[in-house]
N, C-alpha and C. Protein backbone atom coordinates (compact mmCIF):
# COMPACT_ATOMS: atom_id res chain seq x y z
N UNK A 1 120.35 22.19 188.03
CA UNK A 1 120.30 23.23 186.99
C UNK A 1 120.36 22.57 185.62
N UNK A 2 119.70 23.50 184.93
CA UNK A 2 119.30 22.69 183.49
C UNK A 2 120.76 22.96 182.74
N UNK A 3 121.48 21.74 181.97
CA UNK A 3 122.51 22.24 181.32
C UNK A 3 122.40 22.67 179.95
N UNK A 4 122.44 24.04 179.54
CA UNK A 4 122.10 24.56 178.25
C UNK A 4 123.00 24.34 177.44
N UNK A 5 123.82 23.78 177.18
CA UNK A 5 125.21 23.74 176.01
C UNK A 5 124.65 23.22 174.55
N UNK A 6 125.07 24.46 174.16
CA UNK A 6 124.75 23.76 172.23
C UNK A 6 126.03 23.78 171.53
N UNK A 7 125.48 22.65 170.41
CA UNK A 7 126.60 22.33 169.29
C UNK A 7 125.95 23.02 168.27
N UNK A 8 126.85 24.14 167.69
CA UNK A 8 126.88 25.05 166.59
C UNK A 8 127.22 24.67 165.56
N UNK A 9 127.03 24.54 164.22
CA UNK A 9 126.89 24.57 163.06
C UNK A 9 127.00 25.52 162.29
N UNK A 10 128.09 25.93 161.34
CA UNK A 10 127.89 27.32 160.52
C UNK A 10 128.20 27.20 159.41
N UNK A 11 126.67 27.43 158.71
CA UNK A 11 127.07 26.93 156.81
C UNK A 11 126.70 28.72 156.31
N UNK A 12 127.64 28.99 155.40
CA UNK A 12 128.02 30.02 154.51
C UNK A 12 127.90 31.43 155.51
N UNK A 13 128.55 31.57 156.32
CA UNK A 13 129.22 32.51 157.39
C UNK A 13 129.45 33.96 156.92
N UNK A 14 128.83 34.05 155.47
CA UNK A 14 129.62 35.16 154.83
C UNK A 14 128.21 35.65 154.51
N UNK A 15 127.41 34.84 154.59
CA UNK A 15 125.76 35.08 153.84
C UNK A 15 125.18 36.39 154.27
N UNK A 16 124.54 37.04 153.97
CA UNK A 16 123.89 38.52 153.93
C UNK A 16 122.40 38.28 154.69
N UNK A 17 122.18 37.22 154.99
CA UNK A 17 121.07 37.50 156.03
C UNK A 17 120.97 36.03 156.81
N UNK A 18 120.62 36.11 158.01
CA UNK A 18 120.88 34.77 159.47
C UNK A 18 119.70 34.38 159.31
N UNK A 19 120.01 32.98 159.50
CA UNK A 19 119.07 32.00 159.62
C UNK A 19 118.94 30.81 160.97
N UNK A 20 118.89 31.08 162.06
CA UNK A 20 118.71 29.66 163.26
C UNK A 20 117.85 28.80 163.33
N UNK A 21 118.66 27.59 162.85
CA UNK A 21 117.36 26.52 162.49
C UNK A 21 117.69 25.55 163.65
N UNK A 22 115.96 25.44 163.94
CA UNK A 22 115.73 24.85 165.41
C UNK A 22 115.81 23.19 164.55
N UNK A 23 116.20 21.74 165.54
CA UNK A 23 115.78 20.43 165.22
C UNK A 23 114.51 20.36 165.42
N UNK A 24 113.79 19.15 164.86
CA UNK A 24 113.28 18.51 165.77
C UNK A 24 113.08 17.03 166.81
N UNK A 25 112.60 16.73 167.64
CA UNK A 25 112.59 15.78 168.73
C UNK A 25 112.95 15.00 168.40
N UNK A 26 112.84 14.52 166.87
CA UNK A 26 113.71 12.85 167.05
C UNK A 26 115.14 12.74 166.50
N UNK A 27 116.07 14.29 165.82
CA UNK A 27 117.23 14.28 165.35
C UNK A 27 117.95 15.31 165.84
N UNK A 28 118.98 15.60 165.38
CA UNK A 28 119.99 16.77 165.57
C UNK A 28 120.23 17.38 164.59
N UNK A 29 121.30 17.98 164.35
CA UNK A 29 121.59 19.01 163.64
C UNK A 29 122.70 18.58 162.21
N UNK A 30 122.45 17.04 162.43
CA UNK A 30 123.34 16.15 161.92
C UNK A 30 122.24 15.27 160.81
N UNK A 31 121.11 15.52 161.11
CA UNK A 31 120.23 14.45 160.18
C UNK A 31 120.42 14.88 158.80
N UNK A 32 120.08 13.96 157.77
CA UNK A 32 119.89 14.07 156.62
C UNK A 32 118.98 15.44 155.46
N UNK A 33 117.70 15.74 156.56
CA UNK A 33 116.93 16.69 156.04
C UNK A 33 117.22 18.16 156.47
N UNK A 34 118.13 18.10 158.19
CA UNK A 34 119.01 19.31 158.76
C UNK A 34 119.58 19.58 157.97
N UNK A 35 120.74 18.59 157.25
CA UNK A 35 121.41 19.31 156.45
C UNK A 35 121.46 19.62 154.99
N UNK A 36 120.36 18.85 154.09
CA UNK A 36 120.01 19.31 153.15
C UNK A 36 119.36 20.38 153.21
N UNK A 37 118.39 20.98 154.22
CA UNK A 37 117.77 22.39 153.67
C UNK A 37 119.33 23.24 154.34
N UNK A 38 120.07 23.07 154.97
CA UNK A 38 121.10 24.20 155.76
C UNK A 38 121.85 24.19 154.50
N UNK A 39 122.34 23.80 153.47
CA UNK A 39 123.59 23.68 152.44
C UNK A 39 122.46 24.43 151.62
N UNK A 40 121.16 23.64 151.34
CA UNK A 40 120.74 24.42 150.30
C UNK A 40 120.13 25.85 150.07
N UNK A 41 119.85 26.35 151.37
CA UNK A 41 119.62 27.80 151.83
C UNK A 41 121.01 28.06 151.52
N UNK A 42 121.94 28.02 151.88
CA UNK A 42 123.69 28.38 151.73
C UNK A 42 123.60 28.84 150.44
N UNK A 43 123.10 28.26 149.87
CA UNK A 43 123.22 28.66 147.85
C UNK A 43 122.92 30.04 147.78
N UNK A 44 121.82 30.38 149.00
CA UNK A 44 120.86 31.47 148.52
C UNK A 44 121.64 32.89 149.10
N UNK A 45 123.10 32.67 149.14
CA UNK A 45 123.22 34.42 150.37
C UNK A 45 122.79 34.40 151.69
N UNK A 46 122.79 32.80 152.36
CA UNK A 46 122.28 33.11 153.40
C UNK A 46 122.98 32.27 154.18
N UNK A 47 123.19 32.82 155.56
CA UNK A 47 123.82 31.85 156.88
C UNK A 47 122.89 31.67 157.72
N UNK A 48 123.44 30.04 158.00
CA UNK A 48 122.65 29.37 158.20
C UNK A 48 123.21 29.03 159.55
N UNK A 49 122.50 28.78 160.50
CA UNK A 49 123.46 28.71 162.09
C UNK A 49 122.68 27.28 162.46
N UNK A 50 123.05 26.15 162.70
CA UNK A 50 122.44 25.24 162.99
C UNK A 50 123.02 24.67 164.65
N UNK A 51 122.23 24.01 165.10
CA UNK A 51 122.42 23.53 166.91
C UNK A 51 121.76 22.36 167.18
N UNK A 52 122.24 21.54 168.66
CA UNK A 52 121.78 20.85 168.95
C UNK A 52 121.10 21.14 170.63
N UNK A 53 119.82 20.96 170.96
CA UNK A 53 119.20 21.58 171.92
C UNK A 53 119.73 20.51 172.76
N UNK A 54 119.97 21.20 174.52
CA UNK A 54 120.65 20.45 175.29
C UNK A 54 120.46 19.06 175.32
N UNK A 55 118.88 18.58 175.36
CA UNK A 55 119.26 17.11 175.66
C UNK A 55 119.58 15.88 174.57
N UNK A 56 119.69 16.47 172.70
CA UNK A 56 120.16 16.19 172.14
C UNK A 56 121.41 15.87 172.19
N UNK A 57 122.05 17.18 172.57
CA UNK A 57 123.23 16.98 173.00
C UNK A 57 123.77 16.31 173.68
N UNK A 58 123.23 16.03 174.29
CA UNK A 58 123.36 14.79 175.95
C UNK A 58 123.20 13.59 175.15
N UNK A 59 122.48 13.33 174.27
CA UNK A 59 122.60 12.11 173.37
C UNK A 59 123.64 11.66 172.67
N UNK A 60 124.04 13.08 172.26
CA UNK A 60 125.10 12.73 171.29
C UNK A 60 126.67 12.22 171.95
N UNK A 61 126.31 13.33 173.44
CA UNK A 61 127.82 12.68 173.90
C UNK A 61 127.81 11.67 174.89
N UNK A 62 126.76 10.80 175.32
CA UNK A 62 126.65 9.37 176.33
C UNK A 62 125.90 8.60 175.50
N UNK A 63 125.78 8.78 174.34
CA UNK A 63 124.64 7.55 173.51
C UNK A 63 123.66 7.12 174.10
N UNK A 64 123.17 7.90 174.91
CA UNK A 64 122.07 7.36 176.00
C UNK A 64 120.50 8.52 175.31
N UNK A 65 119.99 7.71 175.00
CA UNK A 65 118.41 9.01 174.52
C UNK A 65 117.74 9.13 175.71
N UNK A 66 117.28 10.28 175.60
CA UNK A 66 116.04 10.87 176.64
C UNK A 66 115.27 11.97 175.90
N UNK A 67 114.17 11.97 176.42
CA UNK A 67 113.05 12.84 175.98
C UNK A 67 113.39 14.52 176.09
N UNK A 68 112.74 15.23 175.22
CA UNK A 68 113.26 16.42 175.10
C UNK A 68 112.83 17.36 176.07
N UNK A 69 113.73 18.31 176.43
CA UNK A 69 113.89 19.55 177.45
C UNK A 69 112.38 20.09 177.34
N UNK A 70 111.81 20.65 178.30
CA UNK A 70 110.83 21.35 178.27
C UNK A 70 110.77 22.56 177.93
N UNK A 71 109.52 23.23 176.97
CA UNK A 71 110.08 24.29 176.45
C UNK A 71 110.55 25.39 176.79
N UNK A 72 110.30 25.92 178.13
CA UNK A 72 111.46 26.78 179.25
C UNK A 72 112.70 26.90 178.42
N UNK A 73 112.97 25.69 178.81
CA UNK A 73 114.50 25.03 178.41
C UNK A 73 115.33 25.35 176.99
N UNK A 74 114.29 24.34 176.22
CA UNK A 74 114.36 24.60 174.73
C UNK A 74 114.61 26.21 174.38
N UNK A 75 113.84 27.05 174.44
CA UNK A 75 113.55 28.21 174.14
C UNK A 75 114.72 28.64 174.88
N UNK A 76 115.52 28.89 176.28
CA UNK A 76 116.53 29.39 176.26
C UNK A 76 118.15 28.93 175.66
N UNK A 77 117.82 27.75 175.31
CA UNK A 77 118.79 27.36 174.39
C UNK A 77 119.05 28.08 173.27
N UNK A 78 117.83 28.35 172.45
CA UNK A 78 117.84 29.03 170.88
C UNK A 78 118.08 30.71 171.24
N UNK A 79 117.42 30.64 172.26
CA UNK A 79 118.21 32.35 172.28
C UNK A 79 119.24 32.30 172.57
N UNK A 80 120.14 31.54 173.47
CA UNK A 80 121.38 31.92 173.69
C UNK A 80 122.39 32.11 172.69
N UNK A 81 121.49 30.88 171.55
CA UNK A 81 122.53 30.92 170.62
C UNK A 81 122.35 31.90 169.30
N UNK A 82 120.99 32.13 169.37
CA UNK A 82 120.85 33.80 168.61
C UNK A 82 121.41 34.94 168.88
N UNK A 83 121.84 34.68 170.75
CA UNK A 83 122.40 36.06 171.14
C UNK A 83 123.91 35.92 171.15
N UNK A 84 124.73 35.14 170.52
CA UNK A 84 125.86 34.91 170.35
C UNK A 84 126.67 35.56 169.54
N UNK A 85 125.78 36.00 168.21
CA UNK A 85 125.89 37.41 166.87
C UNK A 85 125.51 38.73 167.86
N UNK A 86 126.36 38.83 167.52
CA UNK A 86 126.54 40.77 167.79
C UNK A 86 126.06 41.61 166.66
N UNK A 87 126.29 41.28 165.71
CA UNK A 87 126.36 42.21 164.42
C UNK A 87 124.98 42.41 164.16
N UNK A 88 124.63 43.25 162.95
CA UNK A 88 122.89 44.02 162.89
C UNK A 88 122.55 43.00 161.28
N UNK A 89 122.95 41.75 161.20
CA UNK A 89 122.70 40.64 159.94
C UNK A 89 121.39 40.47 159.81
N UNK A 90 120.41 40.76 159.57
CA UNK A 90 118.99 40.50 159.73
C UNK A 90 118.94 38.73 160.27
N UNK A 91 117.99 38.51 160.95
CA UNK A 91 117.87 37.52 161.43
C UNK A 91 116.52 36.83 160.85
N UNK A 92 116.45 35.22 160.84
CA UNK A 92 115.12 34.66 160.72
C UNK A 92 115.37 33.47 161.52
N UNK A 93 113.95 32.93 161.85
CA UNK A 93 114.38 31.60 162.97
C UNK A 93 113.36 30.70 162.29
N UNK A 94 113.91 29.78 162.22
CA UNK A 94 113.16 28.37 161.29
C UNK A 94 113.60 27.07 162.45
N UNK A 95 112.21 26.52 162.65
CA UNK A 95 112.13 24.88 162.90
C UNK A 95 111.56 23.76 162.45
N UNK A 96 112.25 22.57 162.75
CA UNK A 96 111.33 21.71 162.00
C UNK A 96 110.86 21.14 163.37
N UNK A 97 108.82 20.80 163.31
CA UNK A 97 108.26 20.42 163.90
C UNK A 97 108.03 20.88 165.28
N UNK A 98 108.92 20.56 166.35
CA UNK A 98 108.90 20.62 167.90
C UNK A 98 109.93 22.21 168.07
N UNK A 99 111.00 21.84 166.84
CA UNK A 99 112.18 23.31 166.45
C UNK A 99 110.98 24.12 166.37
N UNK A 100 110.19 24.15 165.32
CA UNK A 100 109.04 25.53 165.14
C UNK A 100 108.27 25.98 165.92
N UNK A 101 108.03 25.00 167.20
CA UNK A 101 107.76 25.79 168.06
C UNK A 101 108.29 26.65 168.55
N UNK A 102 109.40 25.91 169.38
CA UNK A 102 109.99 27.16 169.71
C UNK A 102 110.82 28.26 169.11
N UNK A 103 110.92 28.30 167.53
CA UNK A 103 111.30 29.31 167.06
C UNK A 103 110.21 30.35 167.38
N UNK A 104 108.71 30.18 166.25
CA UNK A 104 108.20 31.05 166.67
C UNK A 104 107.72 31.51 168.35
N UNK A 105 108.05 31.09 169.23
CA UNK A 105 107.75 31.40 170.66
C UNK A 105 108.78 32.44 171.19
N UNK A 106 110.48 32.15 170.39
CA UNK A 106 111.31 32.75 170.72
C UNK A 106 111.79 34.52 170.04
N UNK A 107 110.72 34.47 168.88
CA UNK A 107 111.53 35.11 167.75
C UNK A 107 111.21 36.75 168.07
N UNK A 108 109.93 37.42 168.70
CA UNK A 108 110.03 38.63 169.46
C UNK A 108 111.28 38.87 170.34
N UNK A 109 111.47 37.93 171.00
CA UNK A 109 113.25 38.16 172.39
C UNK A 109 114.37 38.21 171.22
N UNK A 110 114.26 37.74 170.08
CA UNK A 110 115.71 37.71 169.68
C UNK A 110 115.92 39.18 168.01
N UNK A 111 114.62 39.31 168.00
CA UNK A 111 114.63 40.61 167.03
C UNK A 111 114.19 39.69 165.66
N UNK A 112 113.72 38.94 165.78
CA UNK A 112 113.65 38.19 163.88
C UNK A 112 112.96 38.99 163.17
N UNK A 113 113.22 39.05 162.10
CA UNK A 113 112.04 39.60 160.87
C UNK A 113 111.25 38.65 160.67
N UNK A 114 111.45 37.25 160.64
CA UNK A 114 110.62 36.49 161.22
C UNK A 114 110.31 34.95 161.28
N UNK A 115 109.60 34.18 161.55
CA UNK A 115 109.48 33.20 161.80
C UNK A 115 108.93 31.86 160.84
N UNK A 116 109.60 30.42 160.85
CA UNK A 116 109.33 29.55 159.42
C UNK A 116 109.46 28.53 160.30
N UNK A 117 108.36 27.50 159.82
CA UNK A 117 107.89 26.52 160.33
C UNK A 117 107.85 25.12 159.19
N UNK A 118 108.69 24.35 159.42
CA UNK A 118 108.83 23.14 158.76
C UNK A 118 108.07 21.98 159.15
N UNK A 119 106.49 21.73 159.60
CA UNK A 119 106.36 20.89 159.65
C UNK A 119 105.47 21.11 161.40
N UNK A 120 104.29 22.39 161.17
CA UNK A 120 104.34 22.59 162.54
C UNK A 120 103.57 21.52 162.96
N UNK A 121 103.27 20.92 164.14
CA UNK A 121 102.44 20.22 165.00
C UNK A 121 101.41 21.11 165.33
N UNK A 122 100.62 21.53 164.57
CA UNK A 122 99.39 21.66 165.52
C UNK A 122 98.68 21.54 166.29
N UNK A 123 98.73 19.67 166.41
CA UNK A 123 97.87 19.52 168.00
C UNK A 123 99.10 18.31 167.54
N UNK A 124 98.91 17.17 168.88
CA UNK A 124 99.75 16.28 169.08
C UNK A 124 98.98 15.22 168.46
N UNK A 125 100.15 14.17 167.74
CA UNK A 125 99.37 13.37 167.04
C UNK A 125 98.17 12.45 167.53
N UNK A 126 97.25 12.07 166.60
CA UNK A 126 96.05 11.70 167.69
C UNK A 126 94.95 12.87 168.45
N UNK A 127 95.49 13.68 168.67
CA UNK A 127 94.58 14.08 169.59
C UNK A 127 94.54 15.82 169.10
N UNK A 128 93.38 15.73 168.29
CA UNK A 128 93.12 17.05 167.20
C UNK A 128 92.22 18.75 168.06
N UNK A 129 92.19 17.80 169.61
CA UNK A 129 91.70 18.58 170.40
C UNK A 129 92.44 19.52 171.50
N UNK A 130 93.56 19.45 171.28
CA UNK A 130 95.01 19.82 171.96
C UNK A 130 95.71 20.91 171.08
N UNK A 131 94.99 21.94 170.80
CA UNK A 131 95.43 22.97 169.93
C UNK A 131 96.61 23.74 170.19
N UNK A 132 97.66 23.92 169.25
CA UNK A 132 99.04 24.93 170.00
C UNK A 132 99.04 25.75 169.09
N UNK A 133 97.75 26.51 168.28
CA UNK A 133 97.65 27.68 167.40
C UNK A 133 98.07 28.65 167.78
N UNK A 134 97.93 29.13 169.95
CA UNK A 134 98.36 30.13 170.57
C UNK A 134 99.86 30.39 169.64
N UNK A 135 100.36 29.08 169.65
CA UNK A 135 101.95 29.22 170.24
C UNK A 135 102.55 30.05 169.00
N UNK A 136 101.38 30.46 167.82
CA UNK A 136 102.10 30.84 166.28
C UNK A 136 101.97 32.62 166.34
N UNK A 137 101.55 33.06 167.53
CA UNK A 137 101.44 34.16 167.64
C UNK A 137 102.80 34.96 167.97
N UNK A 138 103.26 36.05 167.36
CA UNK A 138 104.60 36.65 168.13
C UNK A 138 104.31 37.80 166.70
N UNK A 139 105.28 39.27 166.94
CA UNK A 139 104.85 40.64 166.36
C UNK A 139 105.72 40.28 164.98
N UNK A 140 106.55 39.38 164.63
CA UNK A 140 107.15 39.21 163.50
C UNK A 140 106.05 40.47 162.45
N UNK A 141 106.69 41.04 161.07
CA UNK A 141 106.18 41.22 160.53
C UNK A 141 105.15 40.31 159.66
N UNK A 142 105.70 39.55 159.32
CA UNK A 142 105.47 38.07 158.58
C UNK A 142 105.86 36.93 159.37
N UNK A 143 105.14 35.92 158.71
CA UNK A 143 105.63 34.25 159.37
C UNK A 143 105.03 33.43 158.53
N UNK A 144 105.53 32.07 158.19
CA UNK A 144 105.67 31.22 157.25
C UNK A 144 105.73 29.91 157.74
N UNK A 145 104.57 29.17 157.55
CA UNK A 145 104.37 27.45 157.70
C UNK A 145 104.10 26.86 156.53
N UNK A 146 105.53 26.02 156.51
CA UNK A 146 105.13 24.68 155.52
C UNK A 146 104.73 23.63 155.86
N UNK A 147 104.09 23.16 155.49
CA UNK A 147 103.05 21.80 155.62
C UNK A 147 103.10 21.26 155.04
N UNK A 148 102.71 19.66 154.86
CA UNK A 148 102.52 18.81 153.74
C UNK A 148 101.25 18.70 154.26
N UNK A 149 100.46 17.86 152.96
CA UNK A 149 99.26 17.80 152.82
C UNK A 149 98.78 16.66 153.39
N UNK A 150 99.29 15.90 153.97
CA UNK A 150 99.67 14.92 154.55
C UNK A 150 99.66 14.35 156.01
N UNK A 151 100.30 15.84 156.57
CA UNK A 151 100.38 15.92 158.53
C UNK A 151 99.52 15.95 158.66
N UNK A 152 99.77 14.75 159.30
CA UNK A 152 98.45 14.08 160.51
C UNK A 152 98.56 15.42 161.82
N UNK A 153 99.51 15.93 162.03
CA UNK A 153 99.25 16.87 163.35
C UNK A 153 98.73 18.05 162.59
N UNK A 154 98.42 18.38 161.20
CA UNK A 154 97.61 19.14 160.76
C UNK A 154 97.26 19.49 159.43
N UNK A 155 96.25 18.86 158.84
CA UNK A 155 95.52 18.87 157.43
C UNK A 155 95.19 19.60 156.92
N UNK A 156 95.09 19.75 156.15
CA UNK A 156 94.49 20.89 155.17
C UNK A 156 92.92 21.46 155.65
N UNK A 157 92.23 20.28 155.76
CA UNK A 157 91.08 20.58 156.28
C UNK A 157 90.88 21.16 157.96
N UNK A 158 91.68 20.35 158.51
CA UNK A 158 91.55 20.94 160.08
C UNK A 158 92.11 22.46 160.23
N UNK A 159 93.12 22.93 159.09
CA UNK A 159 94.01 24.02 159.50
C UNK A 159 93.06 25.42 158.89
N UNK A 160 91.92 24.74 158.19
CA UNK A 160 90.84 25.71 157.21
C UNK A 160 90.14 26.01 158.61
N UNK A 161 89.65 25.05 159.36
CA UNK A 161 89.23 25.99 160.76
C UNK A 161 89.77 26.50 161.86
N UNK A 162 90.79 26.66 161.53
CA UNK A 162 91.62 27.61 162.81
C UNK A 162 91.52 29.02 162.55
N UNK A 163 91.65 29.88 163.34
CA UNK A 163 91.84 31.38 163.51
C UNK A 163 93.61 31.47 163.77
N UNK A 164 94.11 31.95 162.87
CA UNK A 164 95.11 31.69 162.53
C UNK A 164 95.61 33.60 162.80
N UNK A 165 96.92 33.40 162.99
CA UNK A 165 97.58 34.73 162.66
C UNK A 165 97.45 35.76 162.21
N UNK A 166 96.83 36.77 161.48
CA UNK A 166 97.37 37.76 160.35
C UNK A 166 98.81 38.04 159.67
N UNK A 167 99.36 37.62 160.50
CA UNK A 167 100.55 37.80 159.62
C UNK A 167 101.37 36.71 159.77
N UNK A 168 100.37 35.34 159.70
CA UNK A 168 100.95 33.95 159.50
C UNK A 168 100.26 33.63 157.80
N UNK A 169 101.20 33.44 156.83
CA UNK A 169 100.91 31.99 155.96
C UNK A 169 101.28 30.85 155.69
N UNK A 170 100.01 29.83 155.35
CA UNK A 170 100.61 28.32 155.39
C UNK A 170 100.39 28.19 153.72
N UNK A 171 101.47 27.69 153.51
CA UNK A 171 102.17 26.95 152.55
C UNK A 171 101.86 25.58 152.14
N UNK A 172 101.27 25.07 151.27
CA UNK A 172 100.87 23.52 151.31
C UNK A 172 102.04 22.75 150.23
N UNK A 173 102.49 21.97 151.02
CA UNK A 173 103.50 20.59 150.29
C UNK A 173 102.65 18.98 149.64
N UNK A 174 102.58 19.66 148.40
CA UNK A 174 101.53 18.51 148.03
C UNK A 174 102.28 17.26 147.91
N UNK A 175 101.50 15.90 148.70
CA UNK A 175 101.86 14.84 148.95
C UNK A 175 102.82 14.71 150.22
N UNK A 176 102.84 15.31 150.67
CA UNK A 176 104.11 15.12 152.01
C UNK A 176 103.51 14.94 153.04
N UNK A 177 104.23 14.31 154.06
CA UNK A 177 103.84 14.08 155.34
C UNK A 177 104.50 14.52 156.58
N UNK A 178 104.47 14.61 157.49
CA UNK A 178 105.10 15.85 158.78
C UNK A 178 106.09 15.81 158.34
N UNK A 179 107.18 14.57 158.07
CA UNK A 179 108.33 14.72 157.78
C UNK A 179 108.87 15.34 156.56
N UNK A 180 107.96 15.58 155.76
CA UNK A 180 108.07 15.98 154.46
C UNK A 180 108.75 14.90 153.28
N UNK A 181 108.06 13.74 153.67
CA UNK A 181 108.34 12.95 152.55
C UNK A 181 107.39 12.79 151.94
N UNK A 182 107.45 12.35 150.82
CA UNK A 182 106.38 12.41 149.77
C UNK A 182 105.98 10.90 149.82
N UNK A 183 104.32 10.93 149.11
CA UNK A 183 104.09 9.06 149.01
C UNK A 183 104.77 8.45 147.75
N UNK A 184 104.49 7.05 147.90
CA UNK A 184 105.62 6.59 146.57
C UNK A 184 104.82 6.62 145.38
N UNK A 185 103.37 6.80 145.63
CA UNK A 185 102.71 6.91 144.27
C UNK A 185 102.70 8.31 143.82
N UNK A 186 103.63 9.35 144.20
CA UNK A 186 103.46 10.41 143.95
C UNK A 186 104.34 10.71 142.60
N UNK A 187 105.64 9.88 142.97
CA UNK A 187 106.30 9.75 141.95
C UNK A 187 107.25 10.91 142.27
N UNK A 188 107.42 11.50 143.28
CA UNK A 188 108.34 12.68 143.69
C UNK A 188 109.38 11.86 144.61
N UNK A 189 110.52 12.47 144.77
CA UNK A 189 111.59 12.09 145.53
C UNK A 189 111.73 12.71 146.63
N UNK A 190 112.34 12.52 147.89
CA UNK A 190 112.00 13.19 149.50
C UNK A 190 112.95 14.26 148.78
N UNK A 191 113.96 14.35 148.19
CA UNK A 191 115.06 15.42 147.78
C UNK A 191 113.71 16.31 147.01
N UNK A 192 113.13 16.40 146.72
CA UNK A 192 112.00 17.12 145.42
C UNK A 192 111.47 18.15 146.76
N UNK A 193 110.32 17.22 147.25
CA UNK A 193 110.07 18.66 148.36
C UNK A 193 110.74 18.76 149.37
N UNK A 194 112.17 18.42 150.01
CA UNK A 194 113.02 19.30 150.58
C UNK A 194 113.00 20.38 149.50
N UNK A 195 113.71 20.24 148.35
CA UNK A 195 114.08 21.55 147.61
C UNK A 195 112.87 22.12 147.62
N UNK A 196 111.90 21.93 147.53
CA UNK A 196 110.46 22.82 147.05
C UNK A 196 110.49 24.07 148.50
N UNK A 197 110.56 23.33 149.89
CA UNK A 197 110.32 23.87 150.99
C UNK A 197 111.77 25.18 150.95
N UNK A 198 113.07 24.53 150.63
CA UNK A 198 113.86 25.61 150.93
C UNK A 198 113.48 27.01 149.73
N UNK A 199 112.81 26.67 148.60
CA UNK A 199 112.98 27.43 147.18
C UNK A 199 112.00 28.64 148.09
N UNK A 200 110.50 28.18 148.92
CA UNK A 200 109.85 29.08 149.58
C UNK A 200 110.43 29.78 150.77
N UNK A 201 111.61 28.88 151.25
CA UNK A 201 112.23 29.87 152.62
C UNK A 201 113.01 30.54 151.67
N UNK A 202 113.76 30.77 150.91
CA UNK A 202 114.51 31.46 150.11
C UNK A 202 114.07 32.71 149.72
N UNK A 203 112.63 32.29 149.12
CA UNK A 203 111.60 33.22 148.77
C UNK A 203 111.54 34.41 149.61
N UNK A 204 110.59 34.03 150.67
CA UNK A 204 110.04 34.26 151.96
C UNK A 204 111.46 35.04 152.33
N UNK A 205 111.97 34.84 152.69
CA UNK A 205 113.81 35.45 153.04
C UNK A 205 113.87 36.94 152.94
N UNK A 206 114.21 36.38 151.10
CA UNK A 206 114.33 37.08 150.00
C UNK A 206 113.22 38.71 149.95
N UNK A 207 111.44 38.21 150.38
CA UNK A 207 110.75 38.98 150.05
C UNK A 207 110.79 40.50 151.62
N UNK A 208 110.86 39.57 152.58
CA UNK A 208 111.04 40.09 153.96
C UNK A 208 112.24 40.79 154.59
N UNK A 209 113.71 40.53 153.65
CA UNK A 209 114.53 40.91 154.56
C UNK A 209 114.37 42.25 153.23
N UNK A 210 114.02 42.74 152.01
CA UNK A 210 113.88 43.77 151.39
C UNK A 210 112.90 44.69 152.02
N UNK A 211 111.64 44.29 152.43
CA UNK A 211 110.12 44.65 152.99
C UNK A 211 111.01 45.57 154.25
N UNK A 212 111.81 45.09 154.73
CA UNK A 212 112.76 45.09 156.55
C UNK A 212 113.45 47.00 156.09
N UNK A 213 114.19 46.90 154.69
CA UNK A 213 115.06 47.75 154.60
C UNK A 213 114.09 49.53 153.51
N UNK A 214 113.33 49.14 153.44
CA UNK A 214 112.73 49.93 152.76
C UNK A 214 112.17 51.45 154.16
């Protein structure tokens, strides 16, 4: 049996609208860019619920790495821990990269207003013929991908021919790359578009959880 146990994270607990932010595959809930956008959403009125998906977790407590849970797996992890709030807090589910998948895959089962993507993978790197556009589909009212201009798992140009959502928009991070760092001739700092990306989830938040109550 698959062991689902997550490590919870809770920045500004008091915030007026939920946020579950998925990792992705190569960190936890402990990395540098986890927790700069989780503190800096915190600014905004918002709680922020952060986790580590089981086999992260398994990393963290035998120092031993292994490859990540399959998304079965993954995906019942993030609900469990969405379904952990009782209360009627409006909800949104944000991942970075491999996290955004399965946010948006999860976010119809858990009630989101809706779904934010840090960095989605479109196809797997290398191989531009391996499309996971399905996977951006779910009834959210809205949904939100940031990109840099940069990701190799998806360009500006490749993402101009997809058939995309209706009620998906992508967001472009000029100069950034999946990870959302910027190049050095850009003259921007990795802290510059982190903040740029949270100022649009803030936004995005901000514009949707009002749109929700009307």
């Amino acid at each position: 049996m698959t062991d689902t146990r997550v490590a919870v994270q809770i920045d500004n607990p008091a915030g007026a609208t939920r946020v579950v932010f998925a990792h992705g595959a190569g960190a936890g809930l402990q990395s540098d860019f986890m927790q700069y956008v989780a503190l800096a959403l915190a600014v905004h009125d918002i709680e922020v619920v952060r986790f580590n998906f089981p086999y992260w977790q398994k990393f963290v407590d035998t120092g031993r790495r292994r490859p990540p849970d399959r998304q079965p797996a993954l995906q019942h992890a993030m609900i469990t821990v969405c379904e952990q709030f009782t209360d009627n807090k409006p909800l949104f589910v944000i991942g970075k990269s491999m996290g955004s998948r399965v946010a948006f895959q999860i976010a119809d089962r858990v009630g989101a207003l809706g779904a934010i993507a840090l960095g989605f993978p479109f196809h797997p790197n290398g191989k531009p013929d391996k499309l996971r556009v399905h996977e951006l589909t779910n009834d959210c009212p809205q949904n939100l991908v940031l990109q840099g201009e940069r990701d190799s798992m998806g360009r500006p140009d490749e993402v101009a021919g997809y058939e995309l959502p209706n009620n998906l928009r992508v967001q472009w991070l000029a100069f950034a790359d999946h990870s959302l760092q910027p190049t050095k001739r850009s003259g921007l700092a990795t802290a510059d578009v982190w903040q740029q990306a949270v100022d649009a989830i803030a936004a995005f938040i901000a514009d949707n959880s009002a749109a929700a109550q009307r």
